[in-house]
Protein backbone atom coordinates (compact mmCIF):
# COMPACT_ATOMS: atom_id res chain seq x y z
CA UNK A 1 -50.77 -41.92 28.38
CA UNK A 2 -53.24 -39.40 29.93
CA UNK A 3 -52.29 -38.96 33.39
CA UNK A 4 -55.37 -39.55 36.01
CA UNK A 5 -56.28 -37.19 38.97
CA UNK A 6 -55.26 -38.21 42.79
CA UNK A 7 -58.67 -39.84 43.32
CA UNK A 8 -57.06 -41.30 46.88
CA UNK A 9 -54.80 -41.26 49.76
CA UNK A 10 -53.02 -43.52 52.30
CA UNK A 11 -51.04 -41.91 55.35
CA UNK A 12 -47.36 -42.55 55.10
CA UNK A 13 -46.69 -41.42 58.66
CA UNK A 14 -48.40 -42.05 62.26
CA UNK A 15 -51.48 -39.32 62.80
CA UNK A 16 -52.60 -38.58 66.21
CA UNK A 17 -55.84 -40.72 66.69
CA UNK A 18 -59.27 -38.45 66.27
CA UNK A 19 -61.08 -37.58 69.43
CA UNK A 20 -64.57 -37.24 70.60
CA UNK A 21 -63.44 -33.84 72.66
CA UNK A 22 -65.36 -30.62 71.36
CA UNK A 23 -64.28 -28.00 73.66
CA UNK A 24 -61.68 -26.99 71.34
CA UNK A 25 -64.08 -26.62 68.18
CA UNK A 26 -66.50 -24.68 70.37
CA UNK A 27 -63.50 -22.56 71.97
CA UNK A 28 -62.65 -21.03 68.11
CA UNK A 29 -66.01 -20.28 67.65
CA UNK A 30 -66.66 -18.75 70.77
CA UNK A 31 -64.23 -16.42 69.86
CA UNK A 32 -65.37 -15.91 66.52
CA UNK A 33 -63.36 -15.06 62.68
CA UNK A 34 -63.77 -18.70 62.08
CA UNK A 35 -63.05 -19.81 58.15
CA UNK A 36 -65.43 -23.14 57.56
CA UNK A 37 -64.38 -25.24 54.71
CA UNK A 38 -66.19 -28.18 54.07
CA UNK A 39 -66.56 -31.33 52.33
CA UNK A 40 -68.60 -34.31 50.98
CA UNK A 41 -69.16 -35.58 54.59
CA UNK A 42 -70.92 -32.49 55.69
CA UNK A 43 -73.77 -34.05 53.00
CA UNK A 44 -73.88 -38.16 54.07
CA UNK A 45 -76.62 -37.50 56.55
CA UNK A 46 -78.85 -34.92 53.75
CA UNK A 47 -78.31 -38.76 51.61
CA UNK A 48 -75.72 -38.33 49.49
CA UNK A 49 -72.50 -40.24 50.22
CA UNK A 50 -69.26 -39.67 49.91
CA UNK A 51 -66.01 -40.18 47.94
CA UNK A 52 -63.87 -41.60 50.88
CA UNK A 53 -65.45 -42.96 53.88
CA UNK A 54 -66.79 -46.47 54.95
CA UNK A 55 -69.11 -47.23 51.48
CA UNK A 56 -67.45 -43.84 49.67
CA UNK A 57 -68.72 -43.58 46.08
CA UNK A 58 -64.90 -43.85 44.95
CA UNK A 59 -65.02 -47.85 46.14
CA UNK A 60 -67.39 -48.89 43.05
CA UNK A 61 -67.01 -45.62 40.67
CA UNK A 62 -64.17 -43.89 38.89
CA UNK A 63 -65.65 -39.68 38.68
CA UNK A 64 -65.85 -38.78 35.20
CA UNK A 65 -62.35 -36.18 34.24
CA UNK A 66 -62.31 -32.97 32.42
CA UNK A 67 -59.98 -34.66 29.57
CA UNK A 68 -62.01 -37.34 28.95
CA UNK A 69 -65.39 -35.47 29.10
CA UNK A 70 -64.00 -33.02 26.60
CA UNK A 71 -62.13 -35.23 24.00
CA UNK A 72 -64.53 -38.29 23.86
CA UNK A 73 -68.61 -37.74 22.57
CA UNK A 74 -69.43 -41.42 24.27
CA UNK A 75 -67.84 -40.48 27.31
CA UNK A 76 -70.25 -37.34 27.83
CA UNK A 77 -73.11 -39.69 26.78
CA UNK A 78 -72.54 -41.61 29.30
CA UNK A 79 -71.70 -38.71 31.92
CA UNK A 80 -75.02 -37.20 30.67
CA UNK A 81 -77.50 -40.03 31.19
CA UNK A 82 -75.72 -41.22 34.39
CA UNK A 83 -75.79 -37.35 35.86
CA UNK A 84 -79.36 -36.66 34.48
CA UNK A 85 -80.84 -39.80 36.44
CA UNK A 86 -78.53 -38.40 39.83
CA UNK A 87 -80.16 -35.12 39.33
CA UNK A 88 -83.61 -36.47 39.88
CA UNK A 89 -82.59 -37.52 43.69
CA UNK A 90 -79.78 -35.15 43.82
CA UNK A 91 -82.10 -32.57 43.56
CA UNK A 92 -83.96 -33.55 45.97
CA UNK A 93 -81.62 -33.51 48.88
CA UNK A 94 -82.40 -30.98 51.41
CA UNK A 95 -79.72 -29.42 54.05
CA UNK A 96 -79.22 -31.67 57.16
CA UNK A 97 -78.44 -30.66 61.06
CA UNK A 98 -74.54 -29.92 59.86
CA UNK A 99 -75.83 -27.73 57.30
CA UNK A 100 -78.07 -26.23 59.73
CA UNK A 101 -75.68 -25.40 61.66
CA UNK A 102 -72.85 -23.54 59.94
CA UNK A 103 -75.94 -21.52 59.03
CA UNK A 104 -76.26 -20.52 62.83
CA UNK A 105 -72.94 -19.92 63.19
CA UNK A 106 -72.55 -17.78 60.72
CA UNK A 107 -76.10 -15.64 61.90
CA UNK A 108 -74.74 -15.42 64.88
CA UNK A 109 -71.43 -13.62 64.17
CA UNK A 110 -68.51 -16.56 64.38
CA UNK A 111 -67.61 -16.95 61.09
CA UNK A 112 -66.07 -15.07 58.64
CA UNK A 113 -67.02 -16.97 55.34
CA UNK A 114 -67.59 -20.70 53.93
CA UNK A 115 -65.88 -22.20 51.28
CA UNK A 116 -67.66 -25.49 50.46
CA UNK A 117 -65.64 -28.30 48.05
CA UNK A 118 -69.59 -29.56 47.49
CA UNK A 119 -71.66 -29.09 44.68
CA UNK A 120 -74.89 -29.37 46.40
CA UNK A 121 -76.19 -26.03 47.12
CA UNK A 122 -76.92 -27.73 50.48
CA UNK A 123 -75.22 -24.67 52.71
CA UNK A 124 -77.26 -22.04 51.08
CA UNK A 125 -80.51 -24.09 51.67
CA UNK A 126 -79.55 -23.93 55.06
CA UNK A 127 -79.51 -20.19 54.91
CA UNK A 128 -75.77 -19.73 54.41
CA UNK A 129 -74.69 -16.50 52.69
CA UNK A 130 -71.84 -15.93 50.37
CA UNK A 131 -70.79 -19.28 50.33
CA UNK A 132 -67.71 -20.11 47.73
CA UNK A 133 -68.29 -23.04 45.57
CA UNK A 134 -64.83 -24.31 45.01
CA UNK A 135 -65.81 -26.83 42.50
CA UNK A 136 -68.54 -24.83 41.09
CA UNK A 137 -72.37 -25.97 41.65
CA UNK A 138 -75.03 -28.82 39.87
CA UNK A 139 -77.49 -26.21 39.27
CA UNK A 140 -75.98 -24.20 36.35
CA UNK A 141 -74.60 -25.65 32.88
CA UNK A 142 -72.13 -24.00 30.42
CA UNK A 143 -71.49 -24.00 27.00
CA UNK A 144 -68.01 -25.08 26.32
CA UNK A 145 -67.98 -22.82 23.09
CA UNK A 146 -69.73 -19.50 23.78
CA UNK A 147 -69.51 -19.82 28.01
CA UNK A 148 -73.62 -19.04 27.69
CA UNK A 149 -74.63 -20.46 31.37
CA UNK A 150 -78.21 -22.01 32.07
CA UNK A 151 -80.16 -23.50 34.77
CA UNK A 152 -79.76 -27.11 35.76
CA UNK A 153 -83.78 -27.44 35.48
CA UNK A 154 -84.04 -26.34 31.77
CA UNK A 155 -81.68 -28.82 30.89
CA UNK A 156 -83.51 -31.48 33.23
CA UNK A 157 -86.31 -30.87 30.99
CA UNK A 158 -84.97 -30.81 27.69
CA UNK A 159 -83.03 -34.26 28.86
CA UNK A 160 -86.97 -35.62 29.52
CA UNK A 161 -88.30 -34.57 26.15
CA UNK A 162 -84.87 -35.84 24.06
CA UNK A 163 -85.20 -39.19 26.13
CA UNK A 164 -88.86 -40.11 27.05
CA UNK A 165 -89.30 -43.42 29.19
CA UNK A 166 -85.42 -43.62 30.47
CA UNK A 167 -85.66 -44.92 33.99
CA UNK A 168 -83.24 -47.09 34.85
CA UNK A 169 -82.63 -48.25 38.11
CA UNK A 170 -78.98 -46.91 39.65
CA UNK A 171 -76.95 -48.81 41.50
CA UNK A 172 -76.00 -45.74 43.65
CA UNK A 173 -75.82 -42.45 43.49
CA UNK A 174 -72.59 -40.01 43.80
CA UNK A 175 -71.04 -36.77 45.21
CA UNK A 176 -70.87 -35.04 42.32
CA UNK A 177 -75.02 -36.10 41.31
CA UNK A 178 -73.32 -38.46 39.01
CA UNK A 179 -75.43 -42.19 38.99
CA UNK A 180 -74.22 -45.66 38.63
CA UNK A 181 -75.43 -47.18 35.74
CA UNK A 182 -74.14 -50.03 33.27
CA UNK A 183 -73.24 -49.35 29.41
CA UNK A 184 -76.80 -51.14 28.68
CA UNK A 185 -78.35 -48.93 30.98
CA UNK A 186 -77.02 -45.66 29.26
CA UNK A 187 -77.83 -47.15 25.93
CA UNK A 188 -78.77 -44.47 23.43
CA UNK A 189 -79.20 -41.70 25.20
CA UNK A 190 -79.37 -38.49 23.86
CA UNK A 191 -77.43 -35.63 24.60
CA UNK A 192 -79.17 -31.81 24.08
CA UNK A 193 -76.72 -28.89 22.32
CA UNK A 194 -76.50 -25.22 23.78
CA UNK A 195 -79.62 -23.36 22.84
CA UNK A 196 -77.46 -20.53 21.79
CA UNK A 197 -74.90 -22.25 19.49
CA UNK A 198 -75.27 -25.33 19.60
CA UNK A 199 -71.60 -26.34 21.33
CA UNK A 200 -71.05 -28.82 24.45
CA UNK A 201 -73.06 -28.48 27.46
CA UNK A 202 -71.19 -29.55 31.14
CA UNK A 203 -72.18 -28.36 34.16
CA UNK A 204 -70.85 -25.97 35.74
CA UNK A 205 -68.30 -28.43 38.29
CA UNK A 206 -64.78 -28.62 38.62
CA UNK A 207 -64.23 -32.29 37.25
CA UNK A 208 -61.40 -34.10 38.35
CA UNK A 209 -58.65 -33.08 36.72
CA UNK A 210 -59.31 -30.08 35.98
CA UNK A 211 -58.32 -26.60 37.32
CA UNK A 212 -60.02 -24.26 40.00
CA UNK A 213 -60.61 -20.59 38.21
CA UNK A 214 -57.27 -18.96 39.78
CA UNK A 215 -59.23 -16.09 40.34
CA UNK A 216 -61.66 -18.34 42.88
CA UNK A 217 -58.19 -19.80 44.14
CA UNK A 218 -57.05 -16.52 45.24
CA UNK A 219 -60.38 -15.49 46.77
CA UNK A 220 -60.20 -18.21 48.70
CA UNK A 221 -56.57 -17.48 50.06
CA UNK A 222 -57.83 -14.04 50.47
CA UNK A 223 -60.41 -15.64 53.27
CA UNK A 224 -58.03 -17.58 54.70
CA UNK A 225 -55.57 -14.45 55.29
CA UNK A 226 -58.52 -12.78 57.03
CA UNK A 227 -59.53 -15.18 59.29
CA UNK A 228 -58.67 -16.16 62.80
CA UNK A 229 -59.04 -19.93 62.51
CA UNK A 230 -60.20 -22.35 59.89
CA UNK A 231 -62.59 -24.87 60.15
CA UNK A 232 -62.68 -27.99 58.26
CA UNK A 233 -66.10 -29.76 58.10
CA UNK A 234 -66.42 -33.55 55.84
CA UNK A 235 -63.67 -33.06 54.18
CA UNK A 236 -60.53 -35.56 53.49
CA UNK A 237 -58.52 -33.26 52.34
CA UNK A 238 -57.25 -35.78 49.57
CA UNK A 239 -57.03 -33.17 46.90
CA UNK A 240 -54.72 -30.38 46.92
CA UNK A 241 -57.59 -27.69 45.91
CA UNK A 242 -58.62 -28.15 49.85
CA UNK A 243 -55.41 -29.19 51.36
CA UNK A 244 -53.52 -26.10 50.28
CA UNK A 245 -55.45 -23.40 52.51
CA UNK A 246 -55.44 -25.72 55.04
CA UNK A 247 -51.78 -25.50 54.25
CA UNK A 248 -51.58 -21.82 53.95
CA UNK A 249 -53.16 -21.35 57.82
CA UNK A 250 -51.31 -23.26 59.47
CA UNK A 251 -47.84 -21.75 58.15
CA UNK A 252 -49.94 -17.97 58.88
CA UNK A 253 -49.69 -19.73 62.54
CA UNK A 254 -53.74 -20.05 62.56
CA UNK A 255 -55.49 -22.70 64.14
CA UNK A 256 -56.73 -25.74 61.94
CA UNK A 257 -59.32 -27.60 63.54
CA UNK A 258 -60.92 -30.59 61.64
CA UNK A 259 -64.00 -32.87 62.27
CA UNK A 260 -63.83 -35.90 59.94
CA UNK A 261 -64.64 -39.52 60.86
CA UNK A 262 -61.56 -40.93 59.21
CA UNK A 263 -57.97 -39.90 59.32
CA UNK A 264 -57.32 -36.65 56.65
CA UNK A 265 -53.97 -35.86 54.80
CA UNK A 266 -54.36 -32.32 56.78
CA UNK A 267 -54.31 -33.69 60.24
CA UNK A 268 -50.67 -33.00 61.06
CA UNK A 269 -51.38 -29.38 60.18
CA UNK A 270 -53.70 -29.24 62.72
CA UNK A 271 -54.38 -28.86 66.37
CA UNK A 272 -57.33 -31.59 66.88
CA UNK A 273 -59.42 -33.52 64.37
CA UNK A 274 -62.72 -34.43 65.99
CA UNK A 275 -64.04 -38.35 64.67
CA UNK A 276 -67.70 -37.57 65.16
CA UNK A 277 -70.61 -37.74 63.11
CA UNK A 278 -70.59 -33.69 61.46
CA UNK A 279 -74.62 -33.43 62.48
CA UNK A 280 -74.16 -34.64 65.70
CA UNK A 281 -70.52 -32.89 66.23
CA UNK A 282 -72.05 -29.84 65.31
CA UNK A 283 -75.45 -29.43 66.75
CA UNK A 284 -73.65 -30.40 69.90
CA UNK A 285 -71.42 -27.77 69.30
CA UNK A 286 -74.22 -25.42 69.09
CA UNK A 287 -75.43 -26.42 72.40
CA UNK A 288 -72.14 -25.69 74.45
CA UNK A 289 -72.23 -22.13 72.74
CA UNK A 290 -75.92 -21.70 73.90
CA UNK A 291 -77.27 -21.11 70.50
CA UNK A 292 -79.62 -23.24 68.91
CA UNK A 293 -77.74 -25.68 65.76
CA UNK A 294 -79.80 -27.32 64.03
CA UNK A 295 -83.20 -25.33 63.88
CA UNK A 296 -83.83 -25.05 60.33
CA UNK A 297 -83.50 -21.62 58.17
């Protein structure tokens, strides 16, 4: 039996309640070196929701996993047609106040990188330089057999010729672009080959399931080892491909500060988590260090 990926979490012990305090958020940055990692929640107000939270995506839909996209043809068909349809409003998101903000941050000299658990692209829309994608991004697709990579629109369009007239309506969609639609909805839809050779086409997104490139891993722990304090923004910290640099600063002895709505399986590694909206956490943020938030890029 194929083992499935931790797709939730329940606290087994007592967690200090969130607060609504933001002096200690503003404090780190004030004094700059700050590590932001972030998560699906950063996104809810730019209109895409998010796995965990009050109406998260995972309440109605099971994400598609690396074994099961790679060993089963039906199973990418119905990835494909559900994630083409996403793409069409996923696509269309554009960066939100929270965005904004980590953007002005970082112009302004208080942090020392982003590492982002989103797929969205959303951070560098803001204006956000050298952002990590942890779990890869929407925009490009891969060949499975050759590794040849593409752009998300080329495929969009070859999807559109190999399937004229498929507009179903989705019932929602996802954090990963992915939308909810029925077996009848999916249908017949075709699936394009790499141009190149013809092989399996996914996009390039760590599914669940699957492994982050070590060599992104340790980049990532590299960050963490510089900074002065890290940052977590949205983010449950369900998975362990977030939870272990949260982890791995808070044994270095670094602050962990985290603003998340709902409880996260990181909050007894840290020092405060903040239950405020991220926009309105943020731009207020912004506002006690004098700079303006949520102007955008």
């Amino acid at each position: 039996m194929r083992m499935r990926p931790t797709l939730s979490w329940t606290p087994t012990e007592d967690l200090p309640p969130g607060s609504t305090d933001l002096e200690p958020v503003a404090d780190v940055l004030s004094t700059g070196g700050v590590l932001v990692l972030s998560g699906a929640g950063i996104s809810t107000e730019s209109g895409i929701p998010d796995y965990r939270g009050v109406g998260g995506s995972l309440n109605r839909h099971t994400p598609m996993t690396y074994q099961d996209f790679t060993a089963d043809a039906q199973a990418r068909r119905r990835y494909w047609a559900r994630s083409h349809l996403g793409w069409r409003t996923f696509g269309r998101a554009r960066p939100n106040s929270g965005h904004r903000a980590v953007a002005t941050f970082a112009r302004h000299g208080l942090l020392s990188g982003v590492i982002t658990q989103n797929v969205d692209g959303l951070h560098q829309a803001a204006g956000s330089e050298g952002v990590v994608e942890l779990h890869g991004s929407l925009d490009r697709v891969v060949c499975l057999s050759c590794g040849a990579f593409s752009h998300r629109r080329e495929l969009a369009r070859r999807l559109e010729e190999a399937n004229a007239g498929f507009a179903p309506v989705a019932a929602g969609i996802n954090p990963d672009g992915d939308a909810d639609l029925t077996d009848e909805q999916v249908g017949d839809f075709r699936v394009v080959p790499c141009t190149v050779c013809g092989g399996v086409l996914k996009p390039d997104v760590v599914f669940f399931g699957e492994a982050v490139p070590p060599r992104r891993v340790e980049h990532c722990r590299t960050l963490v080892r510089e900074a002065a304090s890290l940052l977590v923004l949205g983010s449950s910290l369900t998975v362990m491909s977030g939870l272990r640099f949260v982890r791995q600063a808070a044994q270095a002895g670094k602050p962990v500060l985290i603003v998340n709505l709902d409880p996260t399986r990181g909050d007894r590694h840290a020092v405060t988590r903040v239950a405020l909206p991220l926009g309105t956490a943020l731009t207020a943020v912004a506002g006690q260090l004098g700079i303006p938030g949520s102007a955008p890029a």
